[in-house]
N, C-alpha and C. Protein backbone atom coordinates (compact mmCIF):
# COMPACT_ATOMS: atom_id res chain seq x y z
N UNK A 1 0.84 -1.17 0.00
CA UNK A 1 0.00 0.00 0.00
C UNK A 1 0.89 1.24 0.00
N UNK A 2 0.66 2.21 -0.72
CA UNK A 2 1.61 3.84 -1.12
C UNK A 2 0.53 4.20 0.36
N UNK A 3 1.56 4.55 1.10
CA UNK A 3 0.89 5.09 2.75
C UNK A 3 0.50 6.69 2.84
N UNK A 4 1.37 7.41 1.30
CA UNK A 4 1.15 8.69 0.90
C UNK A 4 0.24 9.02 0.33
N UNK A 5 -0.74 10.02 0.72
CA UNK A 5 -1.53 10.24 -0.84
C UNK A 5 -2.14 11.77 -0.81
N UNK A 6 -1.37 12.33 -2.04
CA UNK A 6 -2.25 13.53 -2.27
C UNK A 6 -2.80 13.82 -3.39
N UNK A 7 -4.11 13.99 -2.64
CA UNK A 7 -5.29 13.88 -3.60
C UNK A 7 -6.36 14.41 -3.44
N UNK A 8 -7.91 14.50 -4.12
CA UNK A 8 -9.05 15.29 -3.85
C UNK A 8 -9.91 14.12 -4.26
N UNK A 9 -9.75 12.51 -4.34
CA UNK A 9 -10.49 11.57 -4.62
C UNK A 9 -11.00 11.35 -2.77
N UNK A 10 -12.22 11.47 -2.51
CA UNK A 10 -12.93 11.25 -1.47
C UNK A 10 -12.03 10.41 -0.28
N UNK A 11 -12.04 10.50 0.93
CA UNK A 11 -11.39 9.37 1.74
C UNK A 11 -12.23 9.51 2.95
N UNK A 12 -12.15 8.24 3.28
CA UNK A 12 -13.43 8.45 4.65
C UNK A 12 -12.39 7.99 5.58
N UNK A 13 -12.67 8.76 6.90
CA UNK A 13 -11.37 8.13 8.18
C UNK A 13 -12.59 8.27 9.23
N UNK A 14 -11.96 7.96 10.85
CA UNK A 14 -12.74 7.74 11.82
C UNK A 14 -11.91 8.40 12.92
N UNK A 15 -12.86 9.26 13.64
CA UNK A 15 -12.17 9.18 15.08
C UNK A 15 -12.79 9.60 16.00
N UNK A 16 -12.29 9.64 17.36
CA UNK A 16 -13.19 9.59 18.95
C UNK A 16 -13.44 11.15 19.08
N UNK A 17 -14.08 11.55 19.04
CA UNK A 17 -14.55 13.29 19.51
C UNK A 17 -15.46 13.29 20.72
N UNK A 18 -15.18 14.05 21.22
CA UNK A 18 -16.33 14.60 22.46
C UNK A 18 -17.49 14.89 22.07
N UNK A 19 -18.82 15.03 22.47
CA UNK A 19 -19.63 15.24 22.44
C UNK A 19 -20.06 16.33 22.07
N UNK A 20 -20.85 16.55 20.97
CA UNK A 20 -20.90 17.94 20.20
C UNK A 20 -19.64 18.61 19.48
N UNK A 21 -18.80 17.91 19.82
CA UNK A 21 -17.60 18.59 18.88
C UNK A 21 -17.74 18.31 17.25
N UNK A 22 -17.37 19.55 16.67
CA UNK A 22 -17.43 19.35 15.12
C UNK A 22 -15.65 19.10 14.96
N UNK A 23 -15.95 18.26 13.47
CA UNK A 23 -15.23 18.52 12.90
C UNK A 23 -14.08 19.62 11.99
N UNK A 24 -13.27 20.11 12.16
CA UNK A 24 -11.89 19.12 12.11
C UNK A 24 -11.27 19.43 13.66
N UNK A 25 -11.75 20.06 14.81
CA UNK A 25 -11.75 19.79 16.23
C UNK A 25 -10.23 19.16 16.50
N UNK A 26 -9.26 19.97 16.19
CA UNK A 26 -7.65 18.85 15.91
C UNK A 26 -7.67 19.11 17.34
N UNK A 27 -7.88 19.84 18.26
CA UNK A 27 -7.07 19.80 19.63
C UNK A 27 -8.07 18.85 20.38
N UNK A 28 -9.56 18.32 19.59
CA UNK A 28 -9.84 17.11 20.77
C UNK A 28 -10.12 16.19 20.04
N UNK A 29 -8.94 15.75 19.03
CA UNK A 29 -9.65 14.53 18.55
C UNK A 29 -8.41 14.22 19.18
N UNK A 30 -8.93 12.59 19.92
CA UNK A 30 -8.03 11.21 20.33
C UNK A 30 -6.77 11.58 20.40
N UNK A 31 -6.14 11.54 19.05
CA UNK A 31 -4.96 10.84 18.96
C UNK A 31 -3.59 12.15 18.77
N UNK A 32 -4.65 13.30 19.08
CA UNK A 32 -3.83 14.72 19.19
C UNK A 32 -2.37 14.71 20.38
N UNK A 33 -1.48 14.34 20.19
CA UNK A 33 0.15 14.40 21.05
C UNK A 33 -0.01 15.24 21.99
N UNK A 34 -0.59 16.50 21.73
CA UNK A 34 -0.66 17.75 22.49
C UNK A 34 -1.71 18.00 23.28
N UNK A 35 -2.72 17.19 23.19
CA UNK A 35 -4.61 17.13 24.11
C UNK A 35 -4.33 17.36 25.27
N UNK A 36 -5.24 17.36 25.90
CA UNK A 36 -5.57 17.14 27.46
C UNK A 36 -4.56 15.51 27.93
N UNK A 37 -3.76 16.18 28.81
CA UNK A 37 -3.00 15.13 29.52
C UNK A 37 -4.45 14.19 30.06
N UNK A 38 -3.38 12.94 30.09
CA UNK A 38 -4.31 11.77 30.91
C UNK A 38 -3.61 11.98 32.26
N UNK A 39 -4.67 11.69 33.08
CA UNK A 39 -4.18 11.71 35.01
C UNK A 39 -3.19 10.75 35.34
N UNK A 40 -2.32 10.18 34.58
CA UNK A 40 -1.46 9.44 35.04
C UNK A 40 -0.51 9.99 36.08
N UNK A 41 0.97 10.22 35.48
CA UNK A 41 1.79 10.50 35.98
C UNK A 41 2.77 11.40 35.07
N UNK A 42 4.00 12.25 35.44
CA UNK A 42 4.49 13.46 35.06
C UNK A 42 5.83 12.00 33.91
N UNK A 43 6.18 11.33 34.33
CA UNK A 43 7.34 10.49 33.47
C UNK A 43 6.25 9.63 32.35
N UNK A 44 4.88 9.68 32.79
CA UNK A 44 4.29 9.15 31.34
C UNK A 44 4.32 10.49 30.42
N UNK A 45 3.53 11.66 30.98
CA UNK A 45 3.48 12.73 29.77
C UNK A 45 4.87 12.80 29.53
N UNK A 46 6.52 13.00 30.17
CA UNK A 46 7.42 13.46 29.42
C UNK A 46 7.91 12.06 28.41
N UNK A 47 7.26 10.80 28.68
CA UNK A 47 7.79 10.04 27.53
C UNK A 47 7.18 10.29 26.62
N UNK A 48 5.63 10.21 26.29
CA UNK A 48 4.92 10.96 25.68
C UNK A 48 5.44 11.69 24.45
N UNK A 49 5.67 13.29 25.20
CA UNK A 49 6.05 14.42 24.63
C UNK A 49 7.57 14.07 24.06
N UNK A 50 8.60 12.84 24.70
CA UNK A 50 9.55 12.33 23.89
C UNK A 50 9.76 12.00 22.77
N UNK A 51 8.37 11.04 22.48
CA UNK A 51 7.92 9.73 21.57
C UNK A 51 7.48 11.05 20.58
N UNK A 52 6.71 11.50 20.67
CA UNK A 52 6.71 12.99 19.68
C UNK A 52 7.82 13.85 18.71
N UNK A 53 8.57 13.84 19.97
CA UNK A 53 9.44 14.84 19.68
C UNK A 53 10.54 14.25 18.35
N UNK A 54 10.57 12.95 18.93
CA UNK A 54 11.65 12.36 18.20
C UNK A 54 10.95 12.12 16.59
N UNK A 55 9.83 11.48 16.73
CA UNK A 55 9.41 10.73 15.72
C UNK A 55 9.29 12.77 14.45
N UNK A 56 8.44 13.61 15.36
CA UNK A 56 9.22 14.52 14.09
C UNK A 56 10.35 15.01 14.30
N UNK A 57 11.20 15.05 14.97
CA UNK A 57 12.55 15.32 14.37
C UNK A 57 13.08 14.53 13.03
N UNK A 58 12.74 12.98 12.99
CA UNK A 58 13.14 12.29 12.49
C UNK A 58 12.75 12.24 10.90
N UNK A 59 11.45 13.14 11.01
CA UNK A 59 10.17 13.45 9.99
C UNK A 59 10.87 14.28 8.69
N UNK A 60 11.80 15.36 9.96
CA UNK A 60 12.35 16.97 9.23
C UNK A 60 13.00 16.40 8.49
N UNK A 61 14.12 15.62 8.97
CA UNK A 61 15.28 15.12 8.64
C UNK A 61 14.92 14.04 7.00
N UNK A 62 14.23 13.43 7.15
CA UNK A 62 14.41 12.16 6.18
C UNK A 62 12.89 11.89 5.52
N UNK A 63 11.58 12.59 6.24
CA UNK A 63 10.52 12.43 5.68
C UNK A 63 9.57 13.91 5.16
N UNK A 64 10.34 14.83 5.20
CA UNK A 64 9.80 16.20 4.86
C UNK A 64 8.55 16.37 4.23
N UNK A 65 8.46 15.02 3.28
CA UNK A 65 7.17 15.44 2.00
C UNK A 65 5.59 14.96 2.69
N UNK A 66 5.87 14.21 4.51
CA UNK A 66 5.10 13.09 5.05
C UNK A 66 4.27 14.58 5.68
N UNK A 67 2.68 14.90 6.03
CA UNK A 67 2.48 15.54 7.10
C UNK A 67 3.14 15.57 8.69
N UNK A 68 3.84 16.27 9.39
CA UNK A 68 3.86 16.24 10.29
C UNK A 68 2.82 15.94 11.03
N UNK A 69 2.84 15.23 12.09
CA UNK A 69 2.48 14.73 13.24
C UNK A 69 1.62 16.18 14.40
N UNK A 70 2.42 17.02 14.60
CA UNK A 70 2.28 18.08 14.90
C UNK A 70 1.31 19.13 14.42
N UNK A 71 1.09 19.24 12.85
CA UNK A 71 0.30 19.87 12.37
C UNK A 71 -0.95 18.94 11.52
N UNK A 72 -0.96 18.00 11.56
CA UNK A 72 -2.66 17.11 11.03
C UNK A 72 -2.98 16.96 11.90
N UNK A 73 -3.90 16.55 11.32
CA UNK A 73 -5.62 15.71 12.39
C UNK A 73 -4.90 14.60 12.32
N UNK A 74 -4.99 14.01 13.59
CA UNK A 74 -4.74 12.35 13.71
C UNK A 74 -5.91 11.84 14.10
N UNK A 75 -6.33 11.20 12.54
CA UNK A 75 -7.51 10.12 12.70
C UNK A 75 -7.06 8.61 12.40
N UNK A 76 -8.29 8.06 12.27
CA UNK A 76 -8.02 6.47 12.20
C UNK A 76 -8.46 5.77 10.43
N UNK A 77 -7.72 5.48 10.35
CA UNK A 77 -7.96 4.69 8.77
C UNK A 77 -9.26 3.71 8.08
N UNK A 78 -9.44 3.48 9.18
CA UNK A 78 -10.38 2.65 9.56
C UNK A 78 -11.39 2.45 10.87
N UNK A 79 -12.70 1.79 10.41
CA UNK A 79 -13.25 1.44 11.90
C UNK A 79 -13.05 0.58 12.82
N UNK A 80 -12.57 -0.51 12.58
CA UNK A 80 -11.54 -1.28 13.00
C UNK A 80 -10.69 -0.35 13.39
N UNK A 81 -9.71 0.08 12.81
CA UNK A 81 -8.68 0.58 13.76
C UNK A 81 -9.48 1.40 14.84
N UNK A 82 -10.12 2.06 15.01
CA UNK A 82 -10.41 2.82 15.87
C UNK A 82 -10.97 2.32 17.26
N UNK A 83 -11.62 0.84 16.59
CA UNK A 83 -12.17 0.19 17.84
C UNK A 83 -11.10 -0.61 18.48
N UNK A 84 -9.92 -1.09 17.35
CA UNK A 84 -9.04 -1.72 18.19
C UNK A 84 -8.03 -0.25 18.91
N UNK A 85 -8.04 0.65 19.00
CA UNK A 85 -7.66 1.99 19.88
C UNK A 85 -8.22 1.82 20.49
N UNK A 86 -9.59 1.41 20.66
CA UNK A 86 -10.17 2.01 21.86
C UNK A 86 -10.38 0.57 23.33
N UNK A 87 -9.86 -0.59 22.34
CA UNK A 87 -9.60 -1.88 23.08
C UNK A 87 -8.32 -1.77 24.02
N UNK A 88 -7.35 -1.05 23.35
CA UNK A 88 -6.17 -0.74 23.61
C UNK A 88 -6.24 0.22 25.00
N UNK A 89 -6.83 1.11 24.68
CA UNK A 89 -6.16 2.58 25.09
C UNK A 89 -8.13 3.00 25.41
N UNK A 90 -8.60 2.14 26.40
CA UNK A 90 -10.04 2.92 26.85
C UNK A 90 -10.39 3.76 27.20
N UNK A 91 -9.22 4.42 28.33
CA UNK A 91 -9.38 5.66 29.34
C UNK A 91 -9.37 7.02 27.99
N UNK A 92 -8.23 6.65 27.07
CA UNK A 92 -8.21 7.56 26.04
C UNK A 92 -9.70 8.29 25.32
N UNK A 93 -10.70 7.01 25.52
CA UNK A 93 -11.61 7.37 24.24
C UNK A 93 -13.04 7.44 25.13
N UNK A 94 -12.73 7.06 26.27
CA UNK A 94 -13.80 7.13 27.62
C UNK A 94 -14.42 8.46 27.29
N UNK A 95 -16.08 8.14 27.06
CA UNK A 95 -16.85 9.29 27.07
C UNK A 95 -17.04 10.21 25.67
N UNK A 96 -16.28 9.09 24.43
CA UNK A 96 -16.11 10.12 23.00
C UNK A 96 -17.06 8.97 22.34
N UNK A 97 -17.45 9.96 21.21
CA UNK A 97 -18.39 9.04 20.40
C UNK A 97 -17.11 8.81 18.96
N UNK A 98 -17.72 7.93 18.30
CA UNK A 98 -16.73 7.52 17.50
C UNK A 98 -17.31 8.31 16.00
N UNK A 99 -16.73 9.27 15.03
CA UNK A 99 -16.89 9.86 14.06
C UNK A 99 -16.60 9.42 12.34
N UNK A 100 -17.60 9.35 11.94
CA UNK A 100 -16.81 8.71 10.28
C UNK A 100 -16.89 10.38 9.35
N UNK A 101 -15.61 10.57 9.43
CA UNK A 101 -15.83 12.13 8.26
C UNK A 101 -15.29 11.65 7.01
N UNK A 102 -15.14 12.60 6.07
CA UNK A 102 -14.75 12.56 4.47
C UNK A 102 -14.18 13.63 4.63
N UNK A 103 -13.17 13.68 3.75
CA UNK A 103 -12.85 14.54 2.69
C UNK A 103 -13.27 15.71 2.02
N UNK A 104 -12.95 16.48 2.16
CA UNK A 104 -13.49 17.74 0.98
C UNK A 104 -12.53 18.16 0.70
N UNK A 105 -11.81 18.16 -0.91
CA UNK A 105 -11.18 18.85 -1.66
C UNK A 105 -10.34 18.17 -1.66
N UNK A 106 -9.07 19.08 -1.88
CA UNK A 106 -7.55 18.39 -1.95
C UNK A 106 -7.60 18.11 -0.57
N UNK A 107 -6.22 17.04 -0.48
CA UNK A 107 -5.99 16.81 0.99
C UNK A 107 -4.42 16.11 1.06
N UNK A 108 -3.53 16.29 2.06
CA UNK A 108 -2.54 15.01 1.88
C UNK A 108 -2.40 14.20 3.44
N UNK A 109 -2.51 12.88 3.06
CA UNK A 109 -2.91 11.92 3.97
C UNK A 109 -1.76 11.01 3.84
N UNK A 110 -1.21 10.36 5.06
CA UNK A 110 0.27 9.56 5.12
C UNK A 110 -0.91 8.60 6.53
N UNK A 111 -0.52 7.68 6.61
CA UNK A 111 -0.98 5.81 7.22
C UNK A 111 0.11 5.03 7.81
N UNK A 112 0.21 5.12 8.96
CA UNK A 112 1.08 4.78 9.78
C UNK A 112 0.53 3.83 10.50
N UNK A 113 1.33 3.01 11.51
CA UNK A 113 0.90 2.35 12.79
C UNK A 113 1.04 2.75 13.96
N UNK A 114 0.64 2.68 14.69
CA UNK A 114 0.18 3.95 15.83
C UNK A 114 0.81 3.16 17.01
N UNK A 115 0.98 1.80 16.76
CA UNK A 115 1.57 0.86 17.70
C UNK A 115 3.16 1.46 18.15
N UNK A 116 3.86 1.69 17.16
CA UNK A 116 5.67 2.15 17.32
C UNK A 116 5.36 3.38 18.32
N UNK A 117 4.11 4.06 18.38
CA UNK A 117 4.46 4.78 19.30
C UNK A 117 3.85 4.41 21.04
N UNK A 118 3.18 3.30 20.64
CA UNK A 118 2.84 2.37 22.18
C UNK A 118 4.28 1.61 22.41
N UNK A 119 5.25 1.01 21.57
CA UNK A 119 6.09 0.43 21.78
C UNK A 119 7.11 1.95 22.28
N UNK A 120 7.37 3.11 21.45
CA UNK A 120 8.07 3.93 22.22
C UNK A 120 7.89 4.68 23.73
N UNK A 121 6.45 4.63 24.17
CA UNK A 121 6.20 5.10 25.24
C UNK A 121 6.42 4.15 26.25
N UNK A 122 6.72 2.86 26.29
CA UNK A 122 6.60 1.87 27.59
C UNK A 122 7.92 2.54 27.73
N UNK A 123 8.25 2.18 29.16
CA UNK A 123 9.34 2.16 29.99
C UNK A 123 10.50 1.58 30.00
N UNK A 124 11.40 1.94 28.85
CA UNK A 124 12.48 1.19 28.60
C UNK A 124 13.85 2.83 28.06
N UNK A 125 14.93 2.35 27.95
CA UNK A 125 15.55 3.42 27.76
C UNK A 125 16.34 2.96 26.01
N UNK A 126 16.37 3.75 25.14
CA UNK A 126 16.63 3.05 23.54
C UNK A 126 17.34 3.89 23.59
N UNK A 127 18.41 3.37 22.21
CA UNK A 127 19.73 4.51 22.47
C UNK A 127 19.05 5.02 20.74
N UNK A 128 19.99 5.92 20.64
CA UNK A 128 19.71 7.04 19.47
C UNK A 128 19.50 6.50 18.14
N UNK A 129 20.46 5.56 17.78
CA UNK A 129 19.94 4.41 16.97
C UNK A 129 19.06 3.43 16.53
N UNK A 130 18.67 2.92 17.74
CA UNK A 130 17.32 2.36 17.61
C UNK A 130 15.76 3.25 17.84
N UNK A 131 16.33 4.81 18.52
CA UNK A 131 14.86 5.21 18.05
C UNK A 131 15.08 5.98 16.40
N UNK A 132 16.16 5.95 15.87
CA UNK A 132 16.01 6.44 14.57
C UNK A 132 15.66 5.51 14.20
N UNK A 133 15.55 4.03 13.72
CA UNK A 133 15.40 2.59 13.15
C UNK A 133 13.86 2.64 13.30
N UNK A 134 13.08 3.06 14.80
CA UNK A 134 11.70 3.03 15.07
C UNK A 134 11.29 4.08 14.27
N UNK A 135 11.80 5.00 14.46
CA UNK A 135 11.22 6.32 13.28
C UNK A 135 10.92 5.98 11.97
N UNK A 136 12.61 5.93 11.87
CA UNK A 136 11.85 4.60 10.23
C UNK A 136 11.14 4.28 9.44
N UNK A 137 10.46 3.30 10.18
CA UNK A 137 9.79 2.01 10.25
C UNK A 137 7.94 2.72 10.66
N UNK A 138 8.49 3.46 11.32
CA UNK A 138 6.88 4.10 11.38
C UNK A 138 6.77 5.03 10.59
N UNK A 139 7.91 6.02 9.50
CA UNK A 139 7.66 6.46 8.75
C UNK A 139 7.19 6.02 7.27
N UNK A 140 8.16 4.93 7.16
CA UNK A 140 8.07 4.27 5.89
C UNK A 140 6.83 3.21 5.91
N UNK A 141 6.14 3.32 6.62
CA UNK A 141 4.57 2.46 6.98
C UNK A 141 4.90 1.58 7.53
N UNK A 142 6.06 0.88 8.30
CA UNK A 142 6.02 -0.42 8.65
C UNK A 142 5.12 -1.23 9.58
N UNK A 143 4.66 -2.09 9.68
CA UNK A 143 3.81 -2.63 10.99
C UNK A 143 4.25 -3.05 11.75
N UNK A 144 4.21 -2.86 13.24
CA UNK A 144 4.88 -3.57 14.59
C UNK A 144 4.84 -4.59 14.32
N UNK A 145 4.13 -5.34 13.99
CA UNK A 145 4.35 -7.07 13.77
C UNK A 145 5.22 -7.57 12.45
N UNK A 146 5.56 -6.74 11.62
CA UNK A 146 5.99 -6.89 10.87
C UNK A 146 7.55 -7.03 11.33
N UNK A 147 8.02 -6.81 12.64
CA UNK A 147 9.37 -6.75 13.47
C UNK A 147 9.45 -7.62 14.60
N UNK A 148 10.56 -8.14 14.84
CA UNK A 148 10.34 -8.59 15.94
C UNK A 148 10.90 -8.41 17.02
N UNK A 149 9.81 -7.15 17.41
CA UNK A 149 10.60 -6.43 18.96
C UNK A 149 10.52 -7.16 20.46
N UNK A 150 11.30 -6.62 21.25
CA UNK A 150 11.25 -7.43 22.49
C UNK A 150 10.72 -6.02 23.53
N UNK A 151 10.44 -6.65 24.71
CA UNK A 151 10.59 -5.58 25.56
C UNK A 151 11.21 -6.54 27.27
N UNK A 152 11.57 -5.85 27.73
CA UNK A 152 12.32 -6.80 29.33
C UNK A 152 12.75 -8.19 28.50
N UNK A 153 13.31 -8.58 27.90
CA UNK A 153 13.53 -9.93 26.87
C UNK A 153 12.66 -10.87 26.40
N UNK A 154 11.33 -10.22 26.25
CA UNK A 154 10.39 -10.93 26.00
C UNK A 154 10.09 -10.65 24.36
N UNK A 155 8.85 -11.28 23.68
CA UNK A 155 8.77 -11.24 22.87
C UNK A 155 7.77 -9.88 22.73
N UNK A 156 7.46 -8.38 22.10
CA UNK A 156 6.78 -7.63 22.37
C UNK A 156 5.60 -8.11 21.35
N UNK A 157 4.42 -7.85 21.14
CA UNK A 157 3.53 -8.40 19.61
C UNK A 157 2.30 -7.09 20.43
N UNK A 158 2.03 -6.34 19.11
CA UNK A 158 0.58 -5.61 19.46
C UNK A 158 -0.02 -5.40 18.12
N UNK A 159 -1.64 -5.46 17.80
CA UNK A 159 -2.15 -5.74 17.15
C UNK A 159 -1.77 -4.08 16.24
N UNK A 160 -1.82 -4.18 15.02
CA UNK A 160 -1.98 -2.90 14.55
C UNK A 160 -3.09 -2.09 14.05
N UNK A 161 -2.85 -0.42 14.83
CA UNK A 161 -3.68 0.56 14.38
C UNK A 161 -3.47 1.77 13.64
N UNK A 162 -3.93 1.63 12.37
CA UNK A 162 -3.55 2.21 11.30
C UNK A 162 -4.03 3.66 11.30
N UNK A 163 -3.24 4.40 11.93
CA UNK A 163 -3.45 6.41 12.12
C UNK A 163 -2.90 6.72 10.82
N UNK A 164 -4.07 8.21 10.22
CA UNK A 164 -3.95 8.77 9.36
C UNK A 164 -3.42 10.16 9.69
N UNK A 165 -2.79 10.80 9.29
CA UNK A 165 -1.91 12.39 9.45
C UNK A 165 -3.05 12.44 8.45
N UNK A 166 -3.70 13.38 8.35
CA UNK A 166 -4.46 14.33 7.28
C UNK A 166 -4.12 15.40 7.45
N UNK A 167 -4.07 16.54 6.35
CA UNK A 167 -3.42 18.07 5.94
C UNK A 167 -4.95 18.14 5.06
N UNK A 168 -6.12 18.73 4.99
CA UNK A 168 -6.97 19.32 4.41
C UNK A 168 -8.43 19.20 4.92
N UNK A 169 -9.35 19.40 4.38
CA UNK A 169 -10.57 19.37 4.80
C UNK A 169 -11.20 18.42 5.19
N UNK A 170 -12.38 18.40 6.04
CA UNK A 170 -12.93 17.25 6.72
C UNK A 170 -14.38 17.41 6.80
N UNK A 171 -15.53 16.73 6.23
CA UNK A 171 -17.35 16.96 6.97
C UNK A 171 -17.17 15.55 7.70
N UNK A 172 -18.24 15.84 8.86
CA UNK A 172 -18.85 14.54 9.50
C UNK A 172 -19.45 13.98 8.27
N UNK A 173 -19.72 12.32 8.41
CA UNK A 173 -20.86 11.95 7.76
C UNK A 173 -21.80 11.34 8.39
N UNK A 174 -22.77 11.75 8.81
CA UNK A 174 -23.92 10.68 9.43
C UNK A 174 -24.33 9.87 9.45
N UNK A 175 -24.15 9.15 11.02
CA UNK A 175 -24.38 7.93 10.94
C UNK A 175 -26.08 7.47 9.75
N UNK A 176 -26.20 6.37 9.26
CA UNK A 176 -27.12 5.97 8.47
C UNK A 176 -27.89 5.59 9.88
N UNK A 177 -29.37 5.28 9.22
CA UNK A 177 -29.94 4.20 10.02
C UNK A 177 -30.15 2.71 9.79
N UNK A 178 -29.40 2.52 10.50
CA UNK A 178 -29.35 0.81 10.36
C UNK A 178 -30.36 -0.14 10.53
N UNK A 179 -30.75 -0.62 9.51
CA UNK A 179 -31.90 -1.87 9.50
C UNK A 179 -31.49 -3.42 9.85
N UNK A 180 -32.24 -4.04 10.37
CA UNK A 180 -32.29 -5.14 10.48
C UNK A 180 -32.17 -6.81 9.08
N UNK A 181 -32.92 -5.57 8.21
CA UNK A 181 -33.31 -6.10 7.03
C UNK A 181 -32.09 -6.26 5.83
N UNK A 182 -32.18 -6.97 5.69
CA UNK A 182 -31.05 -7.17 4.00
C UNK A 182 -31.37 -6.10 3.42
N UNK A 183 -30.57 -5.81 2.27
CA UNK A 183 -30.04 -4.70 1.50
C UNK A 183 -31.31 -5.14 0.50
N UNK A 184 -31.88 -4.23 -0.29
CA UNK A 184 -33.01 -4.40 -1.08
C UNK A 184 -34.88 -4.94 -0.07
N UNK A 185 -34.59 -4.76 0.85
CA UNK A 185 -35.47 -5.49 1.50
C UNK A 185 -36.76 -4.29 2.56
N UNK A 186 -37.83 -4.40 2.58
CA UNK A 186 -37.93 -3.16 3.52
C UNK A 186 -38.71 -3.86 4.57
């Protein structure tokens, strides 16, 4: 799959918004780096804001043509992905309804796995090398499973969730009403 695409051919993505929030809402959708801290603890937000920092530094350097991280909407590629986010990462999406928008107009959209940055936030210390190798690998689309990482010497494995960087316009689309009935059927 070309994980790049700029284009004005329709694309539908998904993501967790608060209640009454419109679209394109970048400072409360989900998967925003910069949102409302979670109540954890002060060494989760600075790994966090690490796992950020690095992955665009790494962006400037070797992926320039990719949206930054920093300036798109981070939505979900899929509905699936979004529900496996929210299997993942509940407290994250606690209390958001889940959104299917489109496209309007031009747009440029890059498809990543959202996992390299669950594998960069656990509690481990990586030297400069291997978080450039993770940068990578999450730049160039790779999938966590597609590697075989460890963590404490174990084997690491997490399912993948495919985040979209979008750079352009966005409408909700409304939910349909869902029938019971087969397609052609009333």
């Amino acid at each position: 799959m070309d994980h790049l695409l700029k284009d004005n051919t329709p694309l539908e993505l998904y993501a967790w918004l608060d209640d009454g929030a419109e679209l394109p809402g970048w400072d409360i959708l989900v998967g925003n780096p910069f949102g409302k801290a979670l109540p954890e603890d002060q060494f989760t937000t600075v790994q966090n804001y690490f796992a950020e920092y690095h992955l665009e530094y790494f962006r400037q350097r070797e992926f320039q043509h990719f949206p930054s991280r920093l300036h798109a909407l981070l939505l979900f590629a899929t509905r699936i992905d979004a529900e496996t986010f929210r299997a993942k990462h509940p407290q994250r999406v606690f209390g958001k309804t889940l959104v299917r928008a489109r496209s309007k107009g031009t747009y440029v959209c890059s498809f990543h796995d959202a996992s390299w940055l669950d594998y960069l936030r656990l509690p481990h210390s990586l030297s400069l090398s291997t978080l450039d190798e993770i940068a990578n690998h999450y730049w160039t689309g790779t999938l966590v499973e597609e590697i075989g990482l460890t963590f404490m010497e174990e084997h690491w494995r997490e399912a993948p969730v495919i985040e979209a960087l979008f750079q352009g316009s966005l409408v909700a689309v409304p939910n349909g009403h869902l029938s019971g009935w087969l397609p052609g059927f009333s």
